[in-house]
Protein backbone atom coordinates (compact mmCIF):
# COMPACT_ATOMS: atom_id res chain seq x y z
CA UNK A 1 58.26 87.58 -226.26
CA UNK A 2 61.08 87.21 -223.46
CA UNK A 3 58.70 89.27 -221.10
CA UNK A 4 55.63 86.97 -221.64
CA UNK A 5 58.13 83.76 -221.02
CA UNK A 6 59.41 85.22 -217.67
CA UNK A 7 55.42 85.72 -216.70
CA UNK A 8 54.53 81.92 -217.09
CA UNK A 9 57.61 80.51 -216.08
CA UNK A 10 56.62 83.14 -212.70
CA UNK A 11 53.41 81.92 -212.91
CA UNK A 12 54.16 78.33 -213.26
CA UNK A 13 56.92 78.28 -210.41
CA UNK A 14 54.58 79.81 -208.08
CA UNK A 15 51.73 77.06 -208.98
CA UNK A 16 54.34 74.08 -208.70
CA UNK A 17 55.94 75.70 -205.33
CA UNK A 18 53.23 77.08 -203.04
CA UNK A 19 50.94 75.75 -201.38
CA UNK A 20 47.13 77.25 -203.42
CA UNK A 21 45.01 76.71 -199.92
CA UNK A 22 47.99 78.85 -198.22
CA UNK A 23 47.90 81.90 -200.39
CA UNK A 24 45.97 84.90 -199.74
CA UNK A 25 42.85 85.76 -201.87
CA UNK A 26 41.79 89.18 -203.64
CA UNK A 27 38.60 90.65 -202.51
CA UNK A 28 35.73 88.79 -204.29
CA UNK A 29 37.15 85.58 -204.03
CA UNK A 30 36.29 82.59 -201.45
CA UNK A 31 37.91 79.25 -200.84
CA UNK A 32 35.19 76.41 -202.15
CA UNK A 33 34.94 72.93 -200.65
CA UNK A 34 37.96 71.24 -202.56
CA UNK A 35 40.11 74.47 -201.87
CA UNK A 36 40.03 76.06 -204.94
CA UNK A 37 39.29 79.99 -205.56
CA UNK A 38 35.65 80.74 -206.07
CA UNK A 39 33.73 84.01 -206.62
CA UNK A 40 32.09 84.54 -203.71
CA UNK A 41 28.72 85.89 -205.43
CA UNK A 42 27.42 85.37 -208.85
CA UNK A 43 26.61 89.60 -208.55
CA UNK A 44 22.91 88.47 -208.71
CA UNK A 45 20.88 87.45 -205.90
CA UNK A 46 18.55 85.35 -207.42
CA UNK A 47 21.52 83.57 -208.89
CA UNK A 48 23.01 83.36 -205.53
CA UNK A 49 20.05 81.69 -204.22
CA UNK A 50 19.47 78.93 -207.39
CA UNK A 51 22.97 77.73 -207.16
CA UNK A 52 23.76 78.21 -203.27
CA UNK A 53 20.78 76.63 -201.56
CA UNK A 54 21.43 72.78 -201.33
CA UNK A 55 20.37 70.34 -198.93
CA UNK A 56 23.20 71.23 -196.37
CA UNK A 57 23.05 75.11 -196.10
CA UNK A 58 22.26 76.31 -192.68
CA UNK A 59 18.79 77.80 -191.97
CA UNK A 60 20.55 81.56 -191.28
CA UNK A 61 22.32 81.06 -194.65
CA UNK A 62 19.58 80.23 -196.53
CA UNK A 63 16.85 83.30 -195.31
CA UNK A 64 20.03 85.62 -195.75
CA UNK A 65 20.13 84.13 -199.41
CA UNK A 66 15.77 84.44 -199.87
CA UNK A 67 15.88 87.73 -198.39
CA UNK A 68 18.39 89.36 -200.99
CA UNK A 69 16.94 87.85 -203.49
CA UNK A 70 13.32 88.88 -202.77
CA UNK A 71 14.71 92.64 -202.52
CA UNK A 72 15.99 92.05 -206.00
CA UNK A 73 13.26 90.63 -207.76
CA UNK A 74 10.27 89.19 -205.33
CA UNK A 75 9.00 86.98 -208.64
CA UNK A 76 11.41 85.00 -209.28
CA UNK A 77 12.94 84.72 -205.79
CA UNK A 78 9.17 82.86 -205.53
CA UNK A 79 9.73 80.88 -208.00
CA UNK A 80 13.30 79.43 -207.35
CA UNK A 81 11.85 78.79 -204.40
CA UNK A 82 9.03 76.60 -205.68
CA UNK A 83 11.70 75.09 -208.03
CA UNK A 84 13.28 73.84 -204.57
CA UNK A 85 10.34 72.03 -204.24
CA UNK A 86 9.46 70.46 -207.51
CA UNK A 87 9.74 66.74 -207.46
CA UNK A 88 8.23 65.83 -210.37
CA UNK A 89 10.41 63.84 -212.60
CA UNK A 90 11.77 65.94 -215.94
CA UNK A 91 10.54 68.76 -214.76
CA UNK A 92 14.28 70.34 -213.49
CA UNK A 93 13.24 70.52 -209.54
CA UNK A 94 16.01 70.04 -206.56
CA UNK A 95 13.30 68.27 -205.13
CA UNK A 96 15.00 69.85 -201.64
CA UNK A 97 11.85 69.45 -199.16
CA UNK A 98 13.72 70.95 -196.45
CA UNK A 99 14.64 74.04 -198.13
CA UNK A 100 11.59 74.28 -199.99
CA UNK A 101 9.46 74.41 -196.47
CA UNK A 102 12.04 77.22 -195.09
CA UNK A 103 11.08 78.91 -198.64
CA UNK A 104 7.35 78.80 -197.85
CA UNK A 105 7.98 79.66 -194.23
CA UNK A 106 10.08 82.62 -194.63
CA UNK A 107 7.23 84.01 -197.44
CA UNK A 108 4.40 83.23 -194.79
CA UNK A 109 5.83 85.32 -192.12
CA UNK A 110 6.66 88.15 -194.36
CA UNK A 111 4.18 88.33 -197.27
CA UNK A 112 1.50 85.75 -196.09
CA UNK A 113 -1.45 86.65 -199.07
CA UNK A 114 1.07 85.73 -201.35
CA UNK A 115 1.45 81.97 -200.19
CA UNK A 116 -2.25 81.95 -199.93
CA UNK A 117 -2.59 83.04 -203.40
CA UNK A 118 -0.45 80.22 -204.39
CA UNK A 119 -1.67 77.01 -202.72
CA UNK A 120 -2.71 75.44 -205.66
CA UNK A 121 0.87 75.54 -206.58
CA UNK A 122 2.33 74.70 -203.45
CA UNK A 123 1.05 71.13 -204.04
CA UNK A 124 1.73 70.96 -207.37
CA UNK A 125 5.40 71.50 -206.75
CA UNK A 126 5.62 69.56 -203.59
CA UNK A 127 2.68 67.77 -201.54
CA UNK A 128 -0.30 67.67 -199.61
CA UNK A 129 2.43 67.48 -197.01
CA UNK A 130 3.71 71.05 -197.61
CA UNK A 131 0.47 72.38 -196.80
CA UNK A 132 0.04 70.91 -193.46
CA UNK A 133 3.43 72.13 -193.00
CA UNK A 134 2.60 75.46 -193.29
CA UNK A 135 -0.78 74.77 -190.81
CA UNK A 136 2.12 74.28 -188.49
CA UNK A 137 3.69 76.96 -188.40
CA UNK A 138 0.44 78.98 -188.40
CA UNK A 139 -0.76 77.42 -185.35
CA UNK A 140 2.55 76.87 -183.29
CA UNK A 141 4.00 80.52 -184.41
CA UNK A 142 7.99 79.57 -184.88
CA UNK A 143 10.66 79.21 -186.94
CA UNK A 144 11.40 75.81 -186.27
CA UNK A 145 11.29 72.84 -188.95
CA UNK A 146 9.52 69.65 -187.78
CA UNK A 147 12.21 66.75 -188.44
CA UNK A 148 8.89 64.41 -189.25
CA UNK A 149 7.47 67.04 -192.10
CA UNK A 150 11.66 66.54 -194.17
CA UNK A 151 11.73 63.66 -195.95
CA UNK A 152 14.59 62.14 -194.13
CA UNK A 153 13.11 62.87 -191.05
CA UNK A 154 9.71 60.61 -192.08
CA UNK A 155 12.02 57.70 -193.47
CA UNK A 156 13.55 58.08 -190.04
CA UNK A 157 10.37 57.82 -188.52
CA UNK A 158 9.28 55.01 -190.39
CA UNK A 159 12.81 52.88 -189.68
CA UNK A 160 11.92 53.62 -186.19
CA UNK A 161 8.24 52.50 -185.88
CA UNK A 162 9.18 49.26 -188.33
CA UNK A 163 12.06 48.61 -185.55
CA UNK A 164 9.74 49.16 -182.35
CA UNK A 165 7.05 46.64 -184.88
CA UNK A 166 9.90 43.95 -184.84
CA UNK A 167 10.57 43.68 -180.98
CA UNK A 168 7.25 43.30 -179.82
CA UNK A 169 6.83 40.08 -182.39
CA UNK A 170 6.42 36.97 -180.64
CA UNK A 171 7.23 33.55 -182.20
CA UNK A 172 3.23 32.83 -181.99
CA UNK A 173 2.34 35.92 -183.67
CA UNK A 174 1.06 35.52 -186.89
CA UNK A 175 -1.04 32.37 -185.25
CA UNK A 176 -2.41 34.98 -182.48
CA UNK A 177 -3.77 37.41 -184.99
CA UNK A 178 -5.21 34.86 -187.01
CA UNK A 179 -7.01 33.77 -183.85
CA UNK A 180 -8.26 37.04 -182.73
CA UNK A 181 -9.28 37.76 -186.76
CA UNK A 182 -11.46 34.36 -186.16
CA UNK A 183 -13.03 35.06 -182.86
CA UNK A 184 -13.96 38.68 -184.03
CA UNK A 185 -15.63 37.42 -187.36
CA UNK A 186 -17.32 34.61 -184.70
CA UNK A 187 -18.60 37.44 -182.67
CA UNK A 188 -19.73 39.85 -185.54
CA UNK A 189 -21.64 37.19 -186.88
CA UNK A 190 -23.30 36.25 -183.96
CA UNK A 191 -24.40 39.70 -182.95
CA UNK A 192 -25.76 39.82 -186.51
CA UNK A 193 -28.18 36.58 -186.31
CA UNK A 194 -29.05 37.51 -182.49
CA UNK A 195 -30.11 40.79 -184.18
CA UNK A 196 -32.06 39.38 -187.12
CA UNK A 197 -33.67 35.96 -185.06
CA UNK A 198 -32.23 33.40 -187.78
CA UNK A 199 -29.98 31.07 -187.58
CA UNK A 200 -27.42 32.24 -189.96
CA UNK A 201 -25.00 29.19 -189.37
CA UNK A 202 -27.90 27.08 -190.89
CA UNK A 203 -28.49 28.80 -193.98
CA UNK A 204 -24.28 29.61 -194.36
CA UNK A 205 -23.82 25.78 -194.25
CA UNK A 206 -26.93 24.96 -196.69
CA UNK A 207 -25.25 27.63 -198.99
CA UNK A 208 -22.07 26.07 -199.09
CA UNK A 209 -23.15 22.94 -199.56
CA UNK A 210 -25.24 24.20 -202.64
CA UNK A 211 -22.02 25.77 -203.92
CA UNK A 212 -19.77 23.16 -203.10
CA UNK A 213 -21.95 20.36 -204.73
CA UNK A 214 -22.59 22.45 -207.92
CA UNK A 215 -18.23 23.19 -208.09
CA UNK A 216 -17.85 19.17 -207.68
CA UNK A 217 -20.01 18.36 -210.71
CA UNK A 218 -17.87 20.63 -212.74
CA UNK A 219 -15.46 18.72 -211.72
CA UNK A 220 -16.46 15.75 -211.53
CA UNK A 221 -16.00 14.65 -207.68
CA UNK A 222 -17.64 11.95 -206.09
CA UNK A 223 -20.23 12.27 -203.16
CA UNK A 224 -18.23 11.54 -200.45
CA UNK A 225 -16.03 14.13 -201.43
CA UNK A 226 -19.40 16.56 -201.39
CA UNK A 227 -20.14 15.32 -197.55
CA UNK A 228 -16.45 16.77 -196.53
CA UNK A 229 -16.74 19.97 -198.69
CA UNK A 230 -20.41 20.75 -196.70
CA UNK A 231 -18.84 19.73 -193.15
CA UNK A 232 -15.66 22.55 -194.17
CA UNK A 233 -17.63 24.89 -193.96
CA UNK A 234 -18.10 27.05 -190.41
């Protein structure tokens, strides 16, 4: 009893005293993000891979991860990394585009017939997006990750062309592109009665008239109120 009461009281004093970031680790251990000891592998690769590749994890890190993985089981290394990919609500994906295109990447260069197998798959778990993502990389041969194929890199985007959308506005705008939407229906139609021979402004106004005259009696109007509902109309 007196020998297990010295050991925490150690134990405690030690804790309390010293400072935990300070002291050294035993082999297998690693300091995590809020300084605490961590094992620094879960002794299984594909474990490794599920619970170390998040959205932050460098490029290097995360092929070193796929690659030991793959040599440990080439199945489900595949599909954790389809799991990266899966977006689809209850489901259980990371929904970690990014990382799920380095996935696919990584496969293509190595094992290519397998991706090819699975393209069916490869939009079910992600997008149509994926796949021209992979086009890519097929025709451009590298390693690199187009910022505009992430999906912070196409919100990015986006902000950008919305912003470059805004500074070209004039105070007139809206009025000029109503214009031009006016003169280009003028035009069209036009072209159209120069095509057919007819007068097509004759037999638009005579059909107007028919329909605004037959609306009025439904409701009553007066024939005055006819005359200006005819002359409304281009």
């Amino acid at each position: 009893m007196a020998m297990y009461e010295d050991h925490v009281s150690t134990a405690s004093t030690v804790a309390a005293g010293a400072d935990q970031s300070e002291l050294p680790l035993p082999d297998g251990l690693i300091r995590g993000e809020n300084g605490r000891a961590a094992f620094a592998t879960t002794s299984s690769a594909c474990l490794d891979l599920f619970f170390q590749a998040v959205p932050d994890v460098s490029s290097e890190r995360f092929n070193e991860l796929l690659a030991a993985a793959w040599r440990e089981d080439a199945e489900t290394a595949l599909r954790l990394v389809f799991n990266l990919g899966n977006c689809r609500k209850g489901e259980g994906g990371k929904s970690d585009r990014l990382n799920f295109h380095r996935g696919l990447l990584w496969v293509f260069q190595r094992e290519p017939e397998v991706v090819l197998a699975n393209l069916q798959e490869i939009v079910a778990h992600g997008c149509y997006k994926s796949l021209l993502s992979l086009l890519q990389y097929a025709i451009h041969d590298n390693n690199t990750i187009n910022p505009s194929l992430t999906l912070e890199g196409a919100a990015a985007a986006a902000a950008a062309h919305k912003k470059h959308r805004k500074s070209i506005r004039t105070p007139y705008a809206k009025k000029q592109r109503r214009r031009a939407k006016e003169q280009t229906q003028v035009r069209m139609r036009e072209e159209f009665a120069a095509s057919l021979g007819i007068d097509l402004g004759k037999l638009w106004t005579e059909g107007k008239s028919r329909y605004v005259k037959k609306e009025a009696k439904e409701e009553g109007c007066g024939e005055e109120e006819l005359e200006l509902g005819a002359m409304e109309w281009p």
